[in-house]
PDB file of N, CA and C in Angstrom:
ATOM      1  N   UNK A   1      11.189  -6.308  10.037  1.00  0.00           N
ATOM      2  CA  UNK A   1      10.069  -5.583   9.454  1.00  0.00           C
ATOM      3  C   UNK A   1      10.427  -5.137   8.052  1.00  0.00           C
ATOM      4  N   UNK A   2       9.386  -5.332   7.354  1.00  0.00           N
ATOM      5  CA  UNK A   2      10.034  -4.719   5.798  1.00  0.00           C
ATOM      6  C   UNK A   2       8.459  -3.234   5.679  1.00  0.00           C
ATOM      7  N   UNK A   3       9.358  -2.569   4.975  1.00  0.00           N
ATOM      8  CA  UNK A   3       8.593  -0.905   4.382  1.00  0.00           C
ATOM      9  C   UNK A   3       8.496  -0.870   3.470  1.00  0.00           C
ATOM     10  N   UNK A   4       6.987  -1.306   2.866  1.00  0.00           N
ATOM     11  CA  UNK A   4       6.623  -1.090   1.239  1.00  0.00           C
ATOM     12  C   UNK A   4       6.712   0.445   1.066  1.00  0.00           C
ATOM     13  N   UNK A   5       7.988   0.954   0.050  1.00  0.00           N
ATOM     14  CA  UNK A   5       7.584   2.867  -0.226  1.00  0.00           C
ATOM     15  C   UNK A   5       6.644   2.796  -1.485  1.00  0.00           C
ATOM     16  N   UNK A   6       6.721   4.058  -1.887  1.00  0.00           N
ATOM     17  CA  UNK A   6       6.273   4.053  -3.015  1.00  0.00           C
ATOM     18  C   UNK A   6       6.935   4.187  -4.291  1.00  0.00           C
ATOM     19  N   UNK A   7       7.024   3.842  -5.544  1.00  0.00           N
ATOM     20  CA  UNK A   7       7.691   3.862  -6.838  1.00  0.00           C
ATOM     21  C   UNK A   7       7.787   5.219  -7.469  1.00  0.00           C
ATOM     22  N   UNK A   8       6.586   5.939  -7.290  1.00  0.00           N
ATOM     23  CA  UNK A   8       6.378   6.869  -7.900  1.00  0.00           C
ATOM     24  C   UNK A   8       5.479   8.077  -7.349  1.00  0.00           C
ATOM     25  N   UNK A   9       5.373   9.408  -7.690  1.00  0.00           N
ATOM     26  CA  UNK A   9       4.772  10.052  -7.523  1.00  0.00           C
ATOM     27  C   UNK A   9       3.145   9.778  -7.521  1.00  0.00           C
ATOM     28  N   UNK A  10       2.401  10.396  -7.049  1.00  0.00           N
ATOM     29  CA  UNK A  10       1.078  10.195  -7.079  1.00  0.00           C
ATOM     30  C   UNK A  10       0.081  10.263  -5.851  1.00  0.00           C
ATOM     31  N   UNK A  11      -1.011   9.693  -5.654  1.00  0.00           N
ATOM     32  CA  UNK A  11      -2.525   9.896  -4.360  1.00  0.00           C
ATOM     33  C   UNK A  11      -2.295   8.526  -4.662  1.00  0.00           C
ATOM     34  N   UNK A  12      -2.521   7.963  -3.071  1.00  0.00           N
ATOM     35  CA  UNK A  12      -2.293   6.682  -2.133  1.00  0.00           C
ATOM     36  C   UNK A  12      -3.794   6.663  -2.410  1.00  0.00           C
ATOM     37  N   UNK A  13      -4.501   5.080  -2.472  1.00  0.00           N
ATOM     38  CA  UNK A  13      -5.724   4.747  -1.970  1.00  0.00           C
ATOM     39  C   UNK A  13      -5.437   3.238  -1.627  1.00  0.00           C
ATOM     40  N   UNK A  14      -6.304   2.632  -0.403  1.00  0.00           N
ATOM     41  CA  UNK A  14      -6.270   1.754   0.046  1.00  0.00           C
ATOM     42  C   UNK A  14      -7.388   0.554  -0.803  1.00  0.00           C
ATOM     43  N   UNK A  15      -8.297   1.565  -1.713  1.00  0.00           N
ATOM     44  CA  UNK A  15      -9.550   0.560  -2.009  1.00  0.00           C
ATOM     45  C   UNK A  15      -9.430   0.750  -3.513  1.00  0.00           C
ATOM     46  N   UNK A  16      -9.827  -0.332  -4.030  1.00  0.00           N
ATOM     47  CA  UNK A  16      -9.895  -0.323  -5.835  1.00  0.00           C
ATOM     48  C   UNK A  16     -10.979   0.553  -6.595  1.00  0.00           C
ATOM     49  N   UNK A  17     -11.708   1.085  -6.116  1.00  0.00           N
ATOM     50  CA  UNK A  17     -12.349   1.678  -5.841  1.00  0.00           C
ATOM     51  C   UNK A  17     -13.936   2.578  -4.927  1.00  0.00           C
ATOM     52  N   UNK A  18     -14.447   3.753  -4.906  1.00  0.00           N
ATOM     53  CA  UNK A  18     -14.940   4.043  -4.091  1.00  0.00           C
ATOM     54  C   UNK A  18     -16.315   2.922  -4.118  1.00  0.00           C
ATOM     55  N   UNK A  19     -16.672   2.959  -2.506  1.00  0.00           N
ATOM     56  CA  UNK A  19     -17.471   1.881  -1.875  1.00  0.00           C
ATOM     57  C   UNK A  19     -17.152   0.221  -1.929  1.00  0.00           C
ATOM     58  N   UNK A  20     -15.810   0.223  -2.194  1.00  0.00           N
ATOM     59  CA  UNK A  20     -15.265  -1.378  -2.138  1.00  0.00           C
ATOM     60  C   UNK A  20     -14.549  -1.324  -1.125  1.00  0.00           C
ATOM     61  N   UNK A  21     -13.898  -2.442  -0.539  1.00  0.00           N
ATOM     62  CA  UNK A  21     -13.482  -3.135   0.774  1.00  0.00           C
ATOM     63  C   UNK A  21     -11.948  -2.542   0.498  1.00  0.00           C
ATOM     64  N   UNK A  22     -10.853  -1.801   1.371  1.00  0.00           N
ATOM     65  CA  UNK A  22      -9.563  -2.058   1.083  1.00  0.00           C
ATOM     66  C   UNK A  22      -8.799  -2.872   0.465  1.00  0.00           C
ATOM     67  N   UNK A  23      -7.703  -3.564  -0.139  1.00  0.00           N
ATOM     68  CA  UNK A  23      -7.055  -4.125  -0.685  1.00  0.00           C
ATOM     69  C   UNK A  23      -6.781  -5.295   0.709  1.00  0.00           C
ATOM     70  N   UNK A  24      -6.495  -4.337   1.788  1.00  0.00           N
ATOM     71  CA  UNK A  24      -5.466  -5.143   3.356  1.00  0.00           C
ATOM     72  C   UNK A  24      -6.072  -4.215   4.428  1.00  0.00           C
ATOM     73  N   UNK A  25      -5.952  -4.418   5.551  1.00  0.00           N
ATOM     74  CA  UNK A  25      -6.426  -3.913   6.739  1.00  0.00           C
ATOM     75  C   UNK A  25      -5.041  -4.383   7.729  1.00  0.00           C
ATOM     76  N   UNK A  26      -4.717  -3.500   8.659  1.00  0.00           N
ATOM     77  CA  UNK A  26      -3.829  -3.844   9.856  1.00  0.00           C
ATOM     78  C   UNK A  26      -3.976  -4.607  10.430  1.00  0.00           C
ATOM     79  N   UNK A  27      -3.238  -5.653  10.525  1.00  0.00           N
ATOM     80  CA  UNK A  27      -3.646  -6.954  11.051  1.00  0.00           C
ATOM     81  C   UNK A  27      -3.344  -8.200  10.337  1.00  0.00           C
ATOM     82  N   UNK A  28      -3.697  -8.091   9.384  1.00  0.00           N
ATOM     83  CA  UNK A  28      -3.989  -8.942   8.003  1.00  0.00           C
ATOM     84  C   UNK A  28      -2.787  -9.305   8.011  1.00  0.00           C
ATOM     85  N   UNK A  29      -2.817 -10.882   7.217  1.00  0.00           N
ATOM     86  CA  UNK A  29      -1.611 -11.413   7.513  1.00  0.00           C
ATOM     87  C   UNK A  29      -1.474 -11.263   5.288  1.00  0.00           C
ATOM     88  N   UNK A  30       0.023 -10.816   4.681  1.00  0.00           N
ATOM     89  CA  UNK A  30       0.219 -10.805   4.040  1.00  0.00           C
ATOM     90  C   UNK A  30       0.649 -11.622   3.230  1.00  0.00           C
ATOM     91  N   UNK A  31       0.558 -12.018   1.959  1.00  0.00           N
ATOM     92  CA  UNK A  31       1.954 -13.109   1.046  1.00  0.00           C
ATOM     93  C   UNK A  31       2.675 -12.084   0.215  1.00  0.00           C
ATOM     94  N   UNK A  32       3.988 -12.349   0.053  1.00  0.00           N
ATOM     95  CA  UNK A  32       4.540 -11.966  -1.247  1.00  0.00           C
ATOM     96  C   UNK A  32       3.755 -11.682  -2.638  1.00  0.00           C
ATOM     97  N   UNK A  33       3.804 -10.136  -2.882  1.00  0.00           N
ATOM     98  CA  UNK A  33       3.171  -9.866  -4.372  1.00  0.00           C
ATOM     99  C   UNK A  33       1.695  -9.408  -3.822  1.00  0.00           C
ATOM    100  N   UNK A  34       0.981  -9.466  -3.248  1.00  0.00           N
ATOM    101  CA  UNK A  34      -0.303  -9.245  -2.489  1.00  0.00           C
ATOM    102  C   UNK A  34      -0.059  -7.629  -2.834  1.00  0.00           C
ATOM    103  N   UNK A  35      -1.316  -7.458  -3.143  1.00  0.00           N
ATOM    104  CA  UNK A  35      -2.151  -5.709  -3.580  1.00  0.00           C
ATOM    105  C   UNK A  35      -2.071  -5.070  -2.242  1.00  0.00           C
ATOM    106  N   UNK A  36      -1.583  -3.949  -1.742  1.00  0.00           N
ATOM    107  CA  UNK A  36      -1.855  -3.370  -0.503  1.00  0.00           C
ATOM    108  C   UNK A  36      -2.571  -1.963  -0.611  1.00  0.00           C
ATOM    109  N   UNK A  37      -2.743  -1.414  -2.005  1.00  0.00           N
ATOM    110  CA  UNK A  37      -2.811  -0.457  -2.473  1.00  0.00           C
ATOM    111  C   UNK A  37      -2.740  -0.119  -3.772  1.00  0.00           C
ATOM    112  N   UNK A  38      -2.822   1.456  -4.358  1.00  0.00           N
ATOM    113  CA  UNK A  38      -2.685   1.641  -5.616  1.00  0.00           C
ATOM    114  C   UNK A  38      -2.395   3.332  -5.212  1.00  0.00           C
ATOM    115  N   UNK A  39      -1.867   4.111  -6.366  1.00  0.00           N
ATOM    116  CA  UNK A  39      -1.378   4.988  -6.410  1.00  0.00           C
ATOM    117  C   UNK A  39      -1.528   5.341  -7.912  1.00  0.00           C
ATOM    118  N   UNK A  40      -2.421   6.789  -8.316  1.00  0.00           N
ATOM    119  CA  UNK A  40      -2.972   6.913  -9.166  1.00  0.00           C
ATOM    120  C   UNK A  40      -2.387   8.346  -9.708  1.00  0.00           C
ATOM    121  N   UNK A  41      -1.944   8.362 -10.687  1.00  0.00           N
ATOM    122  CA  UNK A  41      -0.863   9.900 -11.648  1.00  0.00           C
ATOM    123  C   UNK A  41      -1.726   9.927 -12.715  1.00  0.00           C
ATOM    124  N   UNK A  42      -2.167  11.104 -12.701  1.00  0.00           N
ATOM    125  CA  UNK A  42      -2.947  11.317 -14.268  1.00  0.00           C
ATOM    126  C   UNK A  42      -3.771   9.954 -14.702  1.00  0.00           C
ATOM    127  N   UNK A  43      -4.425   9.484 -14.060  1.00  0.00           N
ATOM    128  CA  UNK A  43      -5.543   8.522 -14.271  1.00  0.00           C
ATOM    129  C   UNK A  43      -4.879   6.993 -14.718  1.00  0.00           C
ATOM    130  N   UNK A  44      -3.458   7.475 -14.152  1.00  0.00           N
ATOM    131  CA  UNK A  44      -2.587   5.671 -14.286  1.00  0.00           C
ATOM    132  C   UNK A  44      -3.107   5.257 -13.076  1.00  0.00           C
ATOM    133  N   UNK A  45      -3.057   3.746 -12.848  1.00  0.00           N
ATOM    134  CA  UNK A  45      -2.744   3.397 -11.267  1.00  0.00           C
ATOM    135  C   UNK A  45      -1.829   2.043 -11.394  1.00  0.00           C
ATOM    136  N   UNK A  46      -1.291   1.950 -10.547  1.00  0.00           N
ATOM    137  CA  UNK A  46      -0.269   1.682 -10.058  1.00  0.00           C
ATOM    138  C   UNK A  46      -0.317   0.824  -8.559  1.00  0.00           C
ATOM    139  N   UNK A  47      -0.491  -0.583  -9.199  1.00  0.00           N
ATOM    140  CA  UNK A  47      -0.783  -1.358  -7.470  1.00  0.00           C
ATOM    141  C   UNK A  47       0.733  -1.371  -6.798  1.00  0.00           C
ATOM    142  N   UNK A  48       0.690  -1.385  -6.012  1.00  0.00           N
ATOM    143  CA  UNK A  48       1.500  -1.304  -4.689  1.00  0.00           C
ATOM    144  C   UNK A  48       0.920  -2.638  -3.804  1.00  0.00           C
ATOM    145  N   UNK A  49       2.619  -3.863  -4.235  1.00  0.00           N
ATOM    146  CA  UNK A  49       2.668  -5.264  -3.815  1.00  0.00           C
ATOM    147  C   UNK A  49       3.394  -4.981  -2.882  1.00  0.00           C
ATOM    148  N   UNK A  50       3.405  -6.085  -2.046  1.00  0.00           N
ATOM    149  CA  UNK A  50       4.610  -6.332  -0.704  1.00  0.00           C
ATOM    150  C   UNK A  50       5.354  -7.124  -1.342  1.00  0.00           C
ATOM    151  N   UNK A  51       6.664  -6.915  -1.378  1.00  0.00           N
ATOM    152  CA  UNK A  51       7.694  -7.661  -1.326  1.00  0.00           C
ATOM    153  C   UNK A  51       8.136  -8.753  -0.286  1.00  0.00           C
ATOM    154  N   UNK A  52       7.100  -8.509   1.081  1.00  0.00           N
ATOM    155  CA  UNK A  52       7.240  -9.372   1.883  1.00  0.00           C
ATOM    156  C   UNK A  52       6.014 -10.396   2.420  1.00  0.00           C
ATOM    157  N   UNK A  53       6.365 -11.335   3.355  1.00  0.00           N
ATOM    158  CA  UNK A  53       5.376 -11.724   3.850  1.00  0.00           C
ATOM    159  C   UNK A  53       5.322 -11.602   5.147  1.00  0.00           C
ATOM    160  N   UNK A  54       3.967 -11.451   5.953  1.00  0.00           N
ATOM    161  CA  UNK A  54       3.945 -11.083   7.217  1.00  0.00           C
ATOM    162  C   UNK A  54       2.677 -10.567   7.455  1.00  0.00           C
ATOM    163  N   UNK A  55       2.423  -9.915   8.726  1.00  0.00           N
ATOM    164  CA  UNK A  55       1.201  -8.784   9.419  1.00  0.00           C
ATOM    165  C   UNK A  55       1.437  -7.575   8.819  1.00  0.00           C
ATOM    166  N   UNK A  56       0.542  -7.169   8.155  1.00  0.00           N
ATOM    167  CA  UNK A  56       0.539  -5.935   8.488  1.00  0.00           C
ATOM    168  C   UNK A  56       0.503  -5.100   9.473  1.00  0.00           C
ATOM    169  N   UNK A  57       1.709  -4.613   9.935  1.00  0.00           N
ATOM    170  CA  UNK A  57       1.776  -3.162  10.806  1.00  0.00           C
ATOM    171  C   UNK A  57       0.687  -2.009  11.076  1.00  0.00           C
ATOM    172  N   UNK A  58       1.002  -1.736  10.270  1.00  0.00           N
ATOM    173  CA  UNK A  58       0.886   0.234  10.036  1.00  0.00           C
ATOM    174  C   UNK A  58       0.643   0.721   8.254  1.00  0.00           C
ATOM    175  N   UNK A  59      -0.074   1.189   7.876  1.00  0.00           N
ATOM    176  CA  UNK A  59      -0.270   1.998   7.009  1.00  0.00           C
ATOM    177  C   UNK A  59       0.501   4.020   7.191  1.00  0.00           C
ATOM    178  N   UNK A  60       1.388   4.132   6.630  1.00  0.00           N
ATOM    179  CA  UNK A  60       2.468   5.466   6.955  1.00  0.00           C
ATOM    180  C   UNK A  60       1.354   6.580   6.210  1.00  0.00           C
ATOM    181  N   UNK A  61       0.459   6.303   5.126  1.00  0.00           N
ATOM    182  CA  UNK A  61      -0.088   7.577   4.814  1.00  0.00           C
ATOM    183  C   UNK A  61      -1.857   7.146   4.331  1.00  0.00           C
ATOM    184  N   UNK A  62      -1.895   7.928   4.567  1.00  0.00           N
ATOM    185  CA  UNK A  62      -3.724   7.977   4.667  1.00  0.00           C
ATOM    186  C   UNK A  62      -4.183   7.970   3.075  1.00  0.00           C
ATOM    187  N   UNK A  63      -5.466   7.557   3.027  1.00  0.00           N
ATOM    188  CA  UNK A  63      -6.080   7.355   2.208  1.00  0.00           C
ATOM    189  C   UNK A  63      -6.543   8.654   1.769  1.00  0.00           C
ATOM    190  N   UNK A  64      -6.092   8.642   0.197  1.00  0.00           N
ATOM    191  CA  UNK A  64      -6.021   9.899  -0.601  1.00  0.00           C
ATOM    192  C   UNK A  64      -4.762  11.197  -0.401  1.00  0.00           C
ATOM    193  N   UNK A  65      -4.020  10.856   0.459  1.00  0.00           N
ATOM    194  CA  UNK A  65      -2.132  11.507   0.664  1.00  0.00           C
ATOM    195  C   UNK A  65      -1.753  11.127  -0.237  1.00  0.00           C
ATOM    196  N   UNK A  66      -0.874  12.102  -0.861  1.00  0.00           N
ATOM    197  CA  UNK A  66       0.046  12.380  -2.068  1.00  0.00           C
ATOM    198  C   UNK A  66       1.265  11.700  -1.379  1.00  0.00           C
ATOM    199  N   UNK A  67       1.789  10.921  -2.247  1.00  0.00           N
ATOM    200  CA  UNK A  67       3.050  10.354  -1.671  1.00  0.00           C
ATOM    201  C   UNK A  67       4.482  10.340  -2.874  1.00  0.00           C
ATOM    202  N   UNK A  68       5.206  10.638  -2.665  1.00  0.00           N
ATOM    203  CA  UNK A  68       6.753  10.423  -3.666  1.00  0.00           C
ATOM    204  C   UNK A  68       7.244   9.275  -3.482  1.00  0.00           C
ATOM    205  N   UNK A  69       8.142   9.432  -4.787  1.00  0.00           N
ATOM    206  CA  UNK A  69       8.931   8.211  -4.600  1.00  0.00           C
ATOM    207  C   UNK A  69       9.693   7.866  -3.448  1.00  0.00           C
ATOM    208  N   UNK A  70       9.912   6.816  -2.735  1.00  0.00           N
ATOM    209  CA  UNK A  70      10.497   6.623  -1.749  1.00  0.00           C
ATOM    210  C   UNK A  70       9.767   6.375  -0.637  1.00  0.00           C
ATOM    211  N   UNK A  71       8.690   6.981  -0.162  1.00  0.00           N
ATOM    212  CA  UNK A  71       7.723   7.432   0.649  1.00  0.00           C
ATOM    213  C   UNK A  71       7.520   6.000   1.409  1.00  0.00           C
ATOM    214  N   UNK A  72       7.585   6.123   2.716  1.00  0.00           N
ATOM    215  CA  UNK A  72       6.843   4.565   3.376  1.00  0.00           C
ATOM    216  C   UNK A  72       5.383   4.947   3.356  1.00  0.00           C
ATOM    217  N   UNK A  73       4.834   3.695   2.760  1.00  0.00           N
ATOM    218  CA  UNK A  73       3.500   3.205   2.179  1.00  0.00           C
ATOM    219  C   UNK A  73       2.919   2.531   3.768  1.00  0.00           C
ATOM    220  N   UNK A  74       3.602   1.642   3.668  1.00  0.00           N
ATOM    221  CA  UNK A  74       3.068   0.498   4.246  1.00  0.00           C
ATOM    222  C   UNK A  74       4.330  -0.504   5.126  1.00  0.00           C
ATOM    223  N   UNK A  75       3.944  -0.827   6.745  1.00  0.00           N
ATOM    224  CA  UNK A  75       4.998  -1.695   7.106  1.00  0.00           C
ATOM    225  C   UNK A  75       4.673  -3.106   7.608  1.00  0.00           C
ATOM    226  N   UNK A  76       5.180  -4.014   7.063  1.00  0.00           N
ATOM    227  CA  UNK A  76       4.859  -5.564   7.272  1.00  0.00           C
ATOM    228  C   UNK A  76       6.071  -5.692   8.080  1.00  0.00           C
ATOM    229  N   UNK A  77       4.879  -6.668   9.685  1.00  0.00           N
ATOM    230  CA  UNK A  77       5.928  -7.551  10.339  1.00  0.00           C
ATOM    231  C   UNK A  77       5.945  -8.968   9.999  1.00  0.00           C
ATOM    232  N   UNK A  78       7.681  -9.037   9.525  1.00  0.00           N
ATOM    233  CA  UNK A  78       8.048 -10.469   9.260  1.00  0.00           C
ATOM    234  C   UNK A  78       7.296 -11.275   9.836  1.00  0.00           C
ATOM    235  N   UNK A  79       6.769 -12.752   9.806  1.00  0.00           N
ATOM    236  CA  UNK A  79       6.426 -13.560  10.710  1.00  0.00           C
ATOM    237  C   UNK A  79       5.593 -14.244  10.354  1.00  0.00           C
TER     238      UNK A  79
END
């Protein structure tokens, strides 16, 4: 299993913006570099890629949670 964290400080969102479709949904099968998210500091944002390929797992923090560096984002099963 690989754990996308996060890079940086900031609010987690799953969608590019409000009334659009998520980036990924649980389930979803991933590629390398694929958008899972964005994470927005003072009106930067900041996509959040998988480094892996696989299912998506689990999403670790909810849509609009403040997350730090380090933070598990997101977990892809290998496969």
């Amino acid at each position: 299993m690989g754990t996308i964290v996060s890079p940086l400080p900031g609010i987690f969102y799953r969608k590019p913006g409000p009334g659009k479709p998520p980036f990924a949904n649980e389930g979803d099968t991933i590629e390398v570099g694929q958008t899972l998210g964005i994470v927005e500091i003072m009106k930067q944002f900041t996509e959040i890629q998988s480094d892996v390929a696989g299912i998506l797992e689990s999403f670790e923090v909810a849509e609009g949670d403040m997350v730090n560096p380090g933070d598990p984002i997101v977990v892809v099963r290998e496969g």
